[in-house]
N, C-alpha and C. Protein backbone atom coordinates (compact mmCIF):
# COMPACT_ATOMS: atom_id res chain seq x y z
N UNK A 1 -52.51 -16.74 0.02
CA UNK A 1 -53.62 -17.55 0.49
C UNK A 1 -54.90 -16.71 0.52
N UNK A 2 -55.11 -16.28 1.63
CA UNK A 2 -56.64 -15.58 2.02
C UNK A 2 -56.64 -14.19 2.76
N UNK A 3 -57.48 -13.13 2.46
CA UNK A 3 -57.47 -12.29 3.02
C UNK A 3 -58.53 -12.13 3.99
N UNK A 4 -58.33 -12.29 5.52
CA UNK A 4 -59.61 -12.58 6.44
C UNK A 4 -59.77 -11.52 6.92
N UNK A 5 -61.13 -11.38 7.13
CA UNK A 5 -61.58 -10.31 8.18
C UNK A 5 -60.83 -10.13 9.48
N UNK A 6 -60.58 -8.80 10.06
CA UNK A 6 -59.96 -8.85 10.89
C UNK A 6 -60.71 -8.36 12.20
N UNK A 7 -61.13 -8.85 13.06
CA UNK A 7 -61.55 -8.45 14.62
C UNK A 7 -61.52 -7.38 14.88
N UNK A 8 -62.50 -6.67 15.73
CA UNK A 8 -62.19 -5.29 16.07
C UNK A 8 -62.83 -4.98 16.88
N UNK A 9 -62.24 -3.81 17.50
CA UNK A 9 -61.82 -3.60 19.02
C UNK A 9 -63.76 -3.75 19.19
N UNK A 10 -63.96 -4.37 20.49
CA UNK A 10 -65.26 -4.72 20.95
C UNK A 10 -65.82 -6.09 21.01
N UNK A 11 -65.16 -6.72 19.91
CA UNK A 11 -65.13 -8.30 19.88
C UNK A 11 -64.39 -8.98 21.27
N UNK A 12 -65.54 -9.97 21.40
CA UNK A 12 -64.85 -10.71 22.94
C UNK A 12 -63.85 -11.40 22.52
N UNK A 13 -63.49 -12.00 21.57
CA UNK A 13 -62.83 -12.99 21.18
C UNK A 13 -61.48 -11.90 21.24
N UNK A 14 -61.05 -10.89 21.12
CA UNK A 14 -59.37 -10.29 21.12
C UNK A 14 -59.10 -10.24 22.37
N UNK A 15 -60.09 -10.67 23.21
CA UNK A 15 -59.66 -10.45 24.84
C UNK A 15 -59.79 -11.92 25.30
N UNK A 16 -59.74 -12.53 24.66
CA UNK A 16 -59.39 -14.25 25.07
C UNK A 16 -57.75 -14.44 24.51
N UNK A 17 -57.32 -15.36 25.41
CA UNK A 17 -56.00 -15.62 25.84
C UNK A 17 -55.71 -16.75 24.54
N UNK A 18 -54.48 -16.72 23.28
CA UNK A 18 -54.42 -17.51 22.26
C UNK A 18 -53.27 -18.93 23.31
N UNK A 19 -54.03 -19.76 22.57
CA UNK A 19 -53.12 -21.19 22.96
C UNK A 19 -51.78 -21.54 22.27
N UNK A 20 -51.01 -21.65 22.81
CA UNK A 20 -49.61 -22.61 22.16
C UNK A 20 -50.07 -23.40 21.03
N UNK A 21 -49.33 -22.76 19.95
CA UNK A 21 -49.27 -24.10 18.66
C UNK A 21 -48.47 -24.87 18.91
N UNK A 22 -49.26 -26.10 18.88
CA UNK A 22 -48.78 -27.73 18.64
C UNK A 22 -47.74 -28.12 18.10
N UNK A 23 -48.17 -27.69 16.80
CA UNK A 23 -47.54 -28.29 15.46
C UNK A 23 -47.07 -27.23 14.78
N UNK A 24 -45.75 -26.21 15.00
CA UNK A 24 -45.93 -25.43 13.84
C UNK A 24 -45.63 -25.48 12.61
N UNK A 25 -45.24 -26.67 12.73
CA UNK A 25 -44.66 -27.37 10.96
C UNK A 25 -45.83 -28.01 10.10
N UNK A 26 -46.91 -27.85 10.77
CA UNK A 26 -48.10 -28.17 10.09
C UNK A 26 -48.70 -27.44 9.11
N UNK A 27 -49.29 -27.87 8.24
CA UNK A 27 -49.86 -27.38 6.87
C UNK A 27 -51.01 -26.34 7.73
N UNK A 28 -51.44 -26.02 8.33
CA UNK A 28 -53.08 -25.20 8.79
C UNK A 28 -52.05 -24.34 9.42
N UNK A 29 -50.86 -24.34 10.30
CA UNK A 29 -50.27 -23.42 10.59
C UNK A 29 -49.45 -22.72 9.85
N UNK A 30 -49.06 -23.39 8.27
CA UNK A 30 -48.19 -22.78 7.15
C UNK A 30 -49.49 -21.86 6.61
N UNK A 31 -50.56 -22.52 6.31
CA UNK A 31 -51.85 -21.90 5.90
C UNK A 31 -52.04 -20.47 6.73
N UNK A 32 -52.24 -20.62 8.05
CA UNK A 32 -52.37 -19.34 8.93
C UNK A 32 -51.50 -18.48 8.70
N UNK A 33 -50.12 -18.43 8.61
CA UNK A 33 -49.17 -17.69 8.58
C UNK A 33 -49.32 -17.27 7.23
N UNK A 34 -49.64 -17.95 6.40
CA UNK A 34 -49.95 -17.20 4.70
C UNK A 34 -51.20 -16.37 4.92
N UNK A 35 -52.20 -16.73 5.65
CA UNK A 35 -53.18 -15.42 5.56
C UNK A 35 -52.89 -14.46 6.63
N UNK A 36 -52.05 -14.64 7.51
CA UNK A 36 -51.63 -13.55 8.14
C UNK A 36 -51.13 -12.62 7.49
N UNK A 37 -50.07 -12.53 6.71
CA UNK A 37 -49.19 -11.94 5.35
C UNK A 37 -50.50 -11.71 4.75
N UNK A 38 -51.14 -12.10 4.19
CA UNK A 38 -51.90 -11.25 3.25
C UNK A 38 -52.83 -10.35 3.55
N UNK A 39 -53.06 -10.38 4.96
CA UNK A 39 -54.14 -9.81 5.53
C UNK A 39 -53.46 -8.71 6.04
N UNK A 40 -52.06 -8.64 6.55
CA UNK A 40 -51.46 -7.49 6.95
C UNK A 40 -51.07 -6.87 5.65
N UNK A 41 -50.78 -7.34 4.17
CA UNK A 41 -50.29 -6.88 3.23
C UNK A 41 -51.79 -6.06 2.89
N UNK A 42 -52.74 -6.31 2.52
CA UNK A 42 -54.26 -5.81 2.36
C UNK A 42 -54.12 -4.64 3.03
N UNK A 43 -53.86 -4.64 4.52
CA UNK A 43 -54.04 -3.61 5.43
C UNK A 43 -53.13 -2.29 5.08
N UNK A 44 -52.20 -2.47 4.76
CA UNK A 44 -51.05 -1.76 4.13
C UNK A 44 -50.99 -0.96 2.71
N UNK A 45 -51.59 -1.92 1.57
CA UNK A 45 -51.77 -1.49 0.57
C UNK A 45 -52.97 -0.21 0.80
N UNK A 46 -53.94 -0.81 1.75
CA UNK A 46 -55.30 -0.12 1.61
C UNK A 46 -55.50 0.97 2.27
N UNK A 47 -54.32 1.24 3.34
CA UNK A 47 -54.25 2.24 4.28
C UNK A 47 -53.13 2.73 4.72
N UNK A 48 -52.09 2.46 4.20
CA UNK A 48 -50.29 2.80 4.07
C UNK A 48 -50.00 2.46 5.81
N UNK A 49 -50.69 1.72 6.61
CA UNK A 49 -50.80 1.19 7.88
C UNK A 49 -50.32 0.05 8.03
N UNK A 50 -49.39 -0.75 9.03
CA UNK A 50 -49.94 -1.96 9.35
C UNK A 50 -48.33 -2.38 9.46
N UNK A 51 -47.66 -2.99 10.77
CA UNK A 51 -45.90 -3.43 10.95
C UNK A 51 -46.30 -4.86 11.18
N UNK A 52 -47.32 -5.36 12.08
CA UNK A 52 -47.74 -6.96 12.60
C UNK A 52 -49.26 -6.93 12.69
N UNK A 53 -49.09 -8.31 12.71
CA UNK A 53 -50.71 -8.99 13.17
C UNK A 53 -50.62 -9.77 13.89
N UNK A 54 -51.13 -10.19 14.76
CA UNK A 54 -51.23 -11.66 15.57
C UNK A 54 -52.71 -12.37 15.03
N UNK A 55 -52.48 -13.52 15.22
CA UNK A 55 -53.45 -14.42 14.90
C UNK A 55 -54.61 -14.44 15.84
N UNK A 56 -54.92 -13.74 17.13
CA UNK A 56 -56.20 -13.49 17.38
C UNK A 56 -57.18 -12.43 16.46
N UNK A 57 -56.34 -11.77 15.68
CA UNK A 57 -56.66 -10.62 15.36
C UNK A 57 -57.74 -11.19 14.00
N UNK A 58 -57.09 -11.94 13.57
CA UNK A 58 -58.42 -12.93 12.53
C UNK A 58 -59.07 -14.10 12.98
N UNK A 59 -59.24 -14.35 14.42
CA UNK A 59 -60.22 -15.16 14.58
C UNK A 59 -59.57 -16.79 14.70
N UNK A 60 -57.95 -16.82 15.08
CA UNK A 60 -57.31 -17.80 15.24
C UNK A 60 -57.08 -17.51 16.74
N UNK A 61 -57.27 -18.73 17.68
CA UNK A 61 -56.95 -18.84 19.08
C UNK A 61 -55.50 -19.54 19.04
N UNK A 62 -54.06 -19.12 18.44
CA UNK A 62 -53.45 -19.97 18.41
C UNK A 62 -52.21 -18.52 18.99
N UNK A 63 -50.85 -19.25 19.06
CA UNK A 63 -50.01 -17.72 19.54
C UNK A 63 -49.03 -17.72 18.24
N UNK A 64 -49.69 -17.02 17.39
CA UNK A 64 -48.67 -16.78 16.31
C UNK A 64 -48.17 -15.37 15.62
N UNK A 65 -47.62 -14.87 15.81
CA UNK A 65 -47.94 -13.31 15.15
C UNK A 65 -46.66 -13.22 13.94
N UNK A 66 -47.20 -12.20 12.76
CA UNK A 66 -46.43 -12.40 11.98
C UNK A 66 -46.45 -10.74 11.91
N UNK A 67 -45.00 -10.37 11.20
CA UNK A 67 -44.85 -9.22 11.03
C UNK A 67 -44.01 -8.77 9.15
N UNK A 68 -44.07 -7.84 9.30
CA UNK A 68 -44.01 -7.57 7.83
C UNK A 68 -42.77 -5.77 8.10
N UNK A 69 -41.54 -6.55 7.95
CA UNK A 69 -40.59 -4.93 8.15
C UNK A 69 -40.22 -5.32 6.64
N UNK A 70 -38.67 -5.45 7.13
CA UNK A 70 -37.87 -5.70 5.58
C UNK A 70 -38.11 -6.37 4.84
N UNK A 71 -38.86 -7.90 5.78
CA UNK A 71 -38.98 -8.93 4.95
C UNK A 71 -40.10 -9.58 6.22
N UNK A 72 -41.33 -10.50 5.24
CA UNK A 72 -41.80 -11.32 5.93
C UNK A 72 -41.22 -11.91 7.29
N UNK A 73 -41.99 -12.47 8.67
CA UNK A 73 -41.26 -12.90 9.52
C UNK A 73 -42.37 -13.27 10.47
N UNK A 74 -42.51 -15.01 10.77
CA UNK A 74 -43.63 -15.43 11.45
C UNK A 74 -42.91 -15.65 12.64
N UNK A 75 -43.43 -15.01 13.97
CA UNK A 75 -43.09 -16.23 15.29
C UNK A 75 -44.16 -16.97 15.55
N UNK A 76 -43.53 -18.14 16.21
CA UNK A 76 -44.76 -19.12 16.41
C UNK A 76 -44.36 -19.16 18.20
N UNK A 77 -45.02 -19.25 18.66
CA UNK A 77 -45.13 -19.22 20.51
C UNK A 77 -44.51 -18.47 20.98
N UNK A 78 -44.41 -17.04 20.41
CA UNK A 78 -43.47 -16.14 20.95
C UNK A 78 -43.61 -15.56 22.60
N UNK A 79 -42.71 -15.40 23.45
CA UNK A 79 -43.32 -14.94 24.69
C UNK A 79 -41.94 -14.32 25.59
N UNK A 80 -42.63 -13.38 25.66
CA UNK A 80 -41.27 -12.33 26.55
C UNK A 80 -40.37 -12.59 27.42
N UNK A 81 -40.04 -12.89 27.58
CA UNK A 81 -38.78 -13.53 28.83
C UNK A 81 -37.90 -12.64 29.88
N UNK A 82 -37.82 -11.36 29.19
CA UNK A 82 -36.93 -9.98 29.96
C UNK A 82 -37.63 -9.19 29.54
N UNK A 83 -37.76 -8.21 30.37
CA UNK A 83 -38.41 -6.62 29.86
C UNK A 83 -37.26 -5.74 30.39
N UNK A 84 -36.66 -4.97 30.24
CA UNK A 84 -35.98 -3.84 30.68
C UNK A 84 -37.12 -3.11 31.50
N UNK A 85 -35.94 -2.34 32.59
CA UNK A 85 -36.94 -1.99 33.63
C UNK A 85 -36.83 -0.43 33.32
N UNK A 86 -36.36 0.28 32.09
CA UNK A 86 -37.05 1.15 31.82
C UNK A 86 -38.05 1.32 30.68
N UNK A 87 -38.64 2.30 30.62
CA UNK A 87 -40.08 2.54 29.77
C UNK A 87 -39.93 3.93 28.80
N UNK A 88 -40.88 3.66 27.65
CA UNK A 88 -40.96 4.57 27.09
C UNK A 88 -42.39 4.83 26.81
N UNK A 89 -43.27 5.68 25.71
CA UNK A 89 -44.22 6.34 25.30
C UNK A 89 -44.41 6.54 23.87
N UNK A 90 -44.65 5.31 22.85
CA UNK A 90 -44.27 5.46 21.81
C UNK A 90 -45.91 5.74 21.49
N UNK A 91 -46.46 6.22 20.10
CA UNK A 91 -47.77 6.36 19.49
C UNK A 91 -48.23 5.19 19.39
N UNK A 92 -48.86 4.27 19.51
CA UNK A 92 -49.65 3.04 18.99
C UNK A 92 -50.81 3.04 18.10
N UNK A 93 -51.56 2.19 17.36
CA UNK A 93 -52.33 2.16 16.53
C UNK A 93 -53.06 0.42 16.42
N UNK A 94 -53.68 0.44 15.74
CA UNK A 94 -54.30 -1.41 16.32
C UNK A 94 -55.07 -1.28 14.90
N UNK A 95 -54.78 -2.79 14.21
CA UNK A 95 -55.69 -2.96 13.02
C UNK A 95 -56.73 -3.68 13.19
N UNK A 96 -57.08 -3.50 14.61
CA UNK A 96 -58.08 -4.01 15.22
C UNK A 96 -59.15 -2.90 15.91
N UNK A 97 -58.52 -1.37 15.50
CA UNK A 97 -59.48 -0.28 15.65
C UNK A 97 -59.17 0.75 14.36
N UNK A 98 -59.19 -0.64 13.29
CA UNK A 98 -59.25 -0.30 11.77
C UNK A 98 -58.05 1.23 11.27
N UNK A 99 -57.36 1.13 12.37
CA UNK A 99 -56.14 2.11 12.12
C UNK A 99 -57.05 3.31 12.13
N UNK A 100 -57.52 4.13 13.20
CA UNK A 100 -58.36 4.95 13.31
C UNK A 100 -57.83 5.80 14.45
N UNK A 101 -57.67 4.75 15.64
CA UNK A 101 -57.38 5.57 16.78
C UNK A 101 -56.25 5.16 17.12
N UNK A 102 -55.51 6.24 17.58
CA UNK A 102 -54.18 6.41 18.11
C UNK A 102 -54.05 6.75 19.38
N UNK A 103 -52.53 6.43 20.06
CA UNK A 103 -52.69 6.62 21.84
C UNK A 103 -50.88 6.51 22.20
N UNK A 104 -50.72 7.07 23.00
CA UNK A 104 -49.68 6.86 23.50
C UNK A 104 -49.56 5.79 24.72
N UNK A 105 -49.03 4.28 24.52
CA UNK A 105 -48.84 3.37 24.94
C UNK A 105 -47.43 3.84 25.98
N UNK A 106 -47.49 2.98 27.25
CA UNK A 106 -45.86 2.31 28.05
C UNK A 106 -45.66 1.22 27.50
N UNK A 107 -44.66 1.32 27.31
CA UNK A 107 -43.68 -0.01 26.52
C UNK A 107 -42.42 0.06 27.08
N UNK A 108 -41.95 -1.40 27.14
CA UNK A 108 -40.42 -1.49 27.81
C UNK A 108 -39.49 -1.18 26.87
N UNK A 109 -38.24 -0.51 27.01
CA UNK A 109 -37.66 0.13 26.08
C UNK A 109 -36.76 -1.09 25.10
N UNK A 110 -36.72 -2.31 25.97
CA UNK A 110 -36.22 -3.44 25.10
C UNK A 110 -37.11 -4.77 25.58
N UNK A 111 -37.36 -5.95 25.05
CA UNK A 111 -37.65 -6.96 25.12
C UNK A 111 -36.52 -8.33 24.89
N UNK A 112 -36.78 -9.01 25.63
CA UNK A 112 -36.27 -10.42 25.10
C UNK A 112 -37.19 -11.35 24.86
N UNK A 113 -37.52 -12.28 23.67
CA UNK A 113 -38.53 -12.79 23.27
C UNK A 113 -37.99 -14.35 22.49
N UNK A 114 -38.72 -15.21 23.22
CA UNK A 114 -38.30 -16.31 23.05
C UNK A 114 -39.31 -16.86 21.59
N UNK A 115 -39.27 -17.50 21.13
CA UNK A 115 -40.25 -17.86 19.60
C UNK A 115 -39.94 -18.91 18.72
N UNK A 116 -40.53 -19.89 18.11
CA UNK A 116 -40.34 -20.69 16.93
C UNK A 116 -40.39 -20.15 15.73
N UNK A 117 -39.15 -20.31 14.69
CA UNK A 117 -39.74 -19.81 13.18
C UNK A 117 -40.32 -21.42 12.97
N UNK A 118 -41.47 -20.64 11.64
CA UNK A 118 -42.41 -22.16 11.31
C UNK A 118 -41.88 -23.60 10.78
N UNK A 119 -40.26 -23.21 10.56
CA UNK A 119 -39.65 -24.60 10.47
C UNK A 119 -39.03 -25.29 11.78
N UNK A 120 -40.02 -24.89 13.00
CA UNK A 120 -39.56 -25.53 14.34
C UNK A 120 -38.58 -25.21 14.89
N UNK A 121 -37.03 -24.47 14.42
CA UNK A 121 -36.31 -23.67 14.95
C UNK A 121 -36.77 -22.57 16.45
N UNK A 122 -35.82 -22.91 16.91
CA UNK A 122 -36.05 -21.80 18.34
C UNK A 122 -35.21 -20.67 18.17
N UNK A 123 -36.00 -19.94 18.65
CA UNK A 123 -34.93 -18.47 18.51
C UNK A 123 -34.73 -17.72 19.66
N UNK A 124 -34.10 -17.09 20.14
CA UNK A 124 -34.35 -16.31 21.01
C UNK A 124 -33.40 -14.37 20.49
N UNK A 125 -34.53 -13.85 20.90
CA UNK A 125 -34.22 -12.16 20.06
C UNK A 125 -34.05 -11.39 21.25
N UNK A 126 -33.32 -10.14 21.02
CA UNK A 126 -33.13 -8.83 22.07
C UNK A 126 -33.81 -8.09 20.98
N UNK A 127 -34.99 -7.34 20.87
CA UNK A 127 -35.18 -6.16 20.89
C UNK A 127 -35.37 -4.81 21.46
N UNK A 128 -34.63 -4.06 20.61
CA UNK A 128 -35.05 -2.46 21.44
C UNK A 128 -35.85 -1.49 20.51
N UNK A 129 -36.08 -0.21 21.10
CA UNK A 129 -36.59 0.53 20.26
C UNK A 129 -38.15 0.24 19.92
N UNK A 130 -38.51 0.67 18.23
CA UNK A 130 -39.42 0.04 17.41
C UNK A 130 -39.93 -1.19 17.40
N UNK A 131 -39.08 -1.96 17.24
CA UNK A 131 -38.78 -3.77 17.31
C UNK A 131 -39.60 -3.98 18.51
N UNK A 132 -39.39 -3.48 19.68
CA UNK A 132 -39.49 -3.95 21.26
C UNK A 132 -40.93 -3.63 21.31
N UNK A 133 -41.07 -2.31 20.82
CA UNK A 133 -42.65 -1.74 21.18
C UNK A 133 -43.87 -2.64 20.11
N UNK A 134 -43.04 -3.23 19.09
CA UNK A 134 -43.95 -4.06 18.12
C UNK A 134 -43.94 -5.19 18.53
N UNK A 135 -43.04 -5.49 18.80
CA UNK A 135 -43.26 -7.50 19.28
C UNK A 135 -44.37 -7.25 20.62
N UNK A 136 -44.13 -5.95 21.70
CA UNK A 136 -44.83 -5.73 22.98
C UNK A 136 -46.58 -6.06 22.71
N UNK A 137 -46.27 -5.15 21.72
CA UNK A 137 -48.29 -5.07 21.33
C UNK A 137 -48.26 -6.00 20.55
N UNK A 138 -47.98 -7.13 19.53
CA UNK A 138 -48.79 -7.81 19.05
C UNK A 138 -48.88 -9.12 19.75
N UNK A 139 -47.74 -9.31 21.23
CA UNK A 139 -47.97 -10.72 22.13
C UNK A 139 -48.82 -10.26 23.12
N UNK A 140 -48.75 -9.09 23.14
CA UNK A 140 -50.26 -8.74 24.07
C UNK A 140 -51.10 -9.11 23.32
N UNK A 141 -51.01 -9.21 21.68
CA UNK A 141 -53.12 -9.12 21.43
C UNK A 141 -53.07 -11.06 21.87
N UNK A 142 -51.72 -11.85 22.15
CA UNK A 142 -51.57 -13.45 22.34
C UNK A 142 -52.48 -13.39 23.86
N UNK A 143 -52.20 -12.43 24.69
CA UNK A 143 -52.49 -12.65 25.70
C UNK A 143 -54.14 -12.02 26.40
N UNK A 144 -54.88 -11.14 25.17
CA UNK A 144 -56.17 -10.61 25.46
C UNK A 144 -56.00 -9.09 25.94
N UNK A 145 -54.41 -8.46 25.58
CA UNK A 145 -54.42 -7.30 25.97
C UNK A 145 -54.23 -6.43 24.69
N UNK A 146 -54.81 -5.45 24.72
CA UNK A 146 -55.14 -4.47 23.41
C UNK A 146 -54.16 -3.01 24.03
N UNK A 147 -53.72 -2.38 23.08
CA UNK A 147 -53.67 -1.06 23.38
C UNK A 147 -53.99 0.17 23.62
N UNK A 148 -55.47 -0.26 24.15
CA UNK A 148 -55.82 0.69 24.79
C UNK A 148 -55.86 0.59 26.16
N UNK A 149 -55.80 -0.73 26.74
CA UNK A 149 -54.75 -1.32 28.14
C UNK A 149 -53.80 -0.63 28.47
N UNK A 150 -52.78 -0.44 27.59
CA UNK A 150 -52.08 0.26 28.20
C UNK A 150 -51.30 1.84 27.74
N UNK A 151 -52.59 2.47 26.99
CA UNK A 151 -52.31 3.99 27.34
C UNK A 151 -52.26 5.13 28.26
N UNK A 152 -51.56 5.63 28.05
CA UNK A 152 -50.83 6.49 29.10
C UNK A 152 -52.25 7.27 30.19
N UNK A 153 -52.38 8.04 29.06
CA UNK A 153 -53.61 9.07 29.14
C UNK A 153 -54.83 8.70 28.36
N UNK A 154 -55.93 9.54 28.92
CA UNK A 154 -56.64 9.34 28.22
C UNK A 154 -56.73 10.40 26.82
N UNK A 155 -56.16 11.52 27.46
CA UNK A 155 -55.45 12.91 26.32
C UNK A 155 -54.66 12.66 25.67
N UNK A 156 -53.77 11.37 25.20
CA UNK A 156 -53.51 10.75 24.44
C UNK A 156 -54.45 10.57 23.08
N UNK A 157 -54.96 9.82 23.18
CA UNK A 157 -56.16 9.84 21.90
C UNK A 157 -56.52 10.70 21.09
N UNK A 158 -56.82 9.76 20.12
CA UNK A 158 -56.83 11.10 19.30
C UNK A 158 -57.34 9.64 17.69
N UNK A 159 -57.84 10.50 16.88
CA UNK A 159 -58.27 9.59 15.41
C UNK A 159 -57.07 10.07 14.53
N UNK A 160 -56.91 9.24 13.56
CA UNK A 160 -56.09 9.17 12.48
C UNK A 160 -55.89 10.49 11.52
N UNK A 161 -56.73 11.10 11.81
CA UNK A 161 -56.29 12.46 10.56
C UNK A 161 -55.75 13.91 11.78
N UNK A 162 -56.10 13.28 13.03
CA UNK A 162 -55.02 14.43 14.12
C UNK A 162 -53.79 13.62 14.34
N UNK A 163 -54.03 12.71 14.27
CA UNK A 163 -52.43 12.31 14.03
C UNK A 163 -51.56 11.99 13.21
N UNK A 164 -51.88 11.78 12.04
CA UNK A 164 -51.29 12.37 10.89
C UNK A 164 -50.60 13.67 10.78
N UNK A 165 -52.00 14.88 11.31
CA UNK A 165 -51.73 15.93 11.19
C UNK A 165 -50.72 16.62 12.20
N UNK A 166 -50.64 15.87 13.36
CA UNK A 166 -49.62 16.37 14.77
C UNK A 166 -48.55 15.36 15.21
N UNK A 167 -48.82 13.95 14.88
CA UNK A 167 -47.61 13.33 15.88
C UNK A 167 -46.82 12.57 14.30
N UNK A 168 -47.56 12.18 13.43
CA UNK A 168 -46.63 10.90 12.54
C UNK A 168 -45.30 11.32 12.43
N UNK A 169 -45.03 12.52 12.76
CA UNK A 169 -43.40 12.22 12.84
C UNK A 169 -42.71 11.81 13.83
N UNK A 170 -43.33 11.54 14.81
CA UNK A 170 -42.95 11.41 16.21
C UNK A 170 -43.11 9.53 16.27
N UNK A 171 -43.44 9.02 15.36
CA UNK A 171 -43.67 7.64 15.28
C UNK A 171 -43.10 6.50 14.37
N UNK A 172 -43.36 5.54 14.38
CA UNK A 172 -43.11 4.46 12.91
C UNK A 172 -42.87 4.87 11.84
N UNK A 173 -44.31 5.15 11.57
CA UNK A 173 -44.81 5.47 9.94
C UNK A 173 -44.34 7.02 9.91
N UNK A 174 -43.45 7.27 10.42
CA UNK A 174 -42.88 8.60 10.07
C UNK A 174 -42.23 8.74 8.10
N UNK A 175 -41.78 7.39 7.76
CA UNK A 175 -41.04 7.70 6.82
C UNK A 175 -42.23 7.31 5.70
């Protein structure tokens, strides 16, 4: 479909709260979910960056986030249901601070996450790990919370070529 501009960090609009889709079997929400994919695929090709997007992140008020591991994968109204009550400290990154700045986020070490795939199916997922800390941050950007909300430190931080140079093995994009 389309490759949209993507929001970034300072815009009021990533700190507004996305609404429940209606309809997710609808053509404008098959449409959204195709420029989500291409806009995270863009991000990726152009910067070897990028696991999810949520749909605030281009300027859609709706709760949809799509992610890109093995294979394409849209939720539509996804929303946490369990958090494990322990925590971890994984690296974070936001393609909404153009994959620049990095931070060490709290994240629950597993999630349970309730969601529609776009053929109206309900799902309900356990993630842990990777999985947990990615679904965490991209239903936060559903809810107006960014990751820099919830970094640890502020000595955390750090731009993209010190962390390249000191933590990427300690993260995702390690491989």
């Amino acid at each position: 479909m389309t490759v949209r501009e993507t929001l970034q960090l300072g815009d009021p609009f990533l700190r507004t709260p996305a609404q429940p889709l209606t309809t997710p079997l609808s053509g404008r929400a098959r449409a959204l979910a195709a420029d989500l994919d291409d806009t995270l695929a863009d991000w990726v090709k152009r910067t070897g960056y990028g696991r999810g997007i949520a749909a605030p992140q281009i300027g859609a008020g709706v709760r949809m986030v799509h992610l890109r591991l093995d294979e394409p994968w849209t939720l539509v109204n996804p929303r946490i249901t369990e958090r494990s009550e322990t925590t971890w400290e994984p690296w974070d990154a936001c393609l909404s601070f153009s994959v620049e700045i990095f931070c060490r986020v709290r994240r629950h070490t597993w999630v349970t996450v309730d969601y529609r795939s776009p053929d109206g199916r309900v799902h309900t997922l356990r993630a842990d790990g990777e999985l947990s800390e990615l679904l965490q941050h991209e239903i936060d950007h559903l809810d107006g919370c960014l990751a820099v909300d919830r970094m640890t430190d502020l000595s955390t931080l750090c731009m993209r070529t010190e962390f390249e140079a000191r933590h990427r093995d300690e993260s995702p994009y390690r491989r």
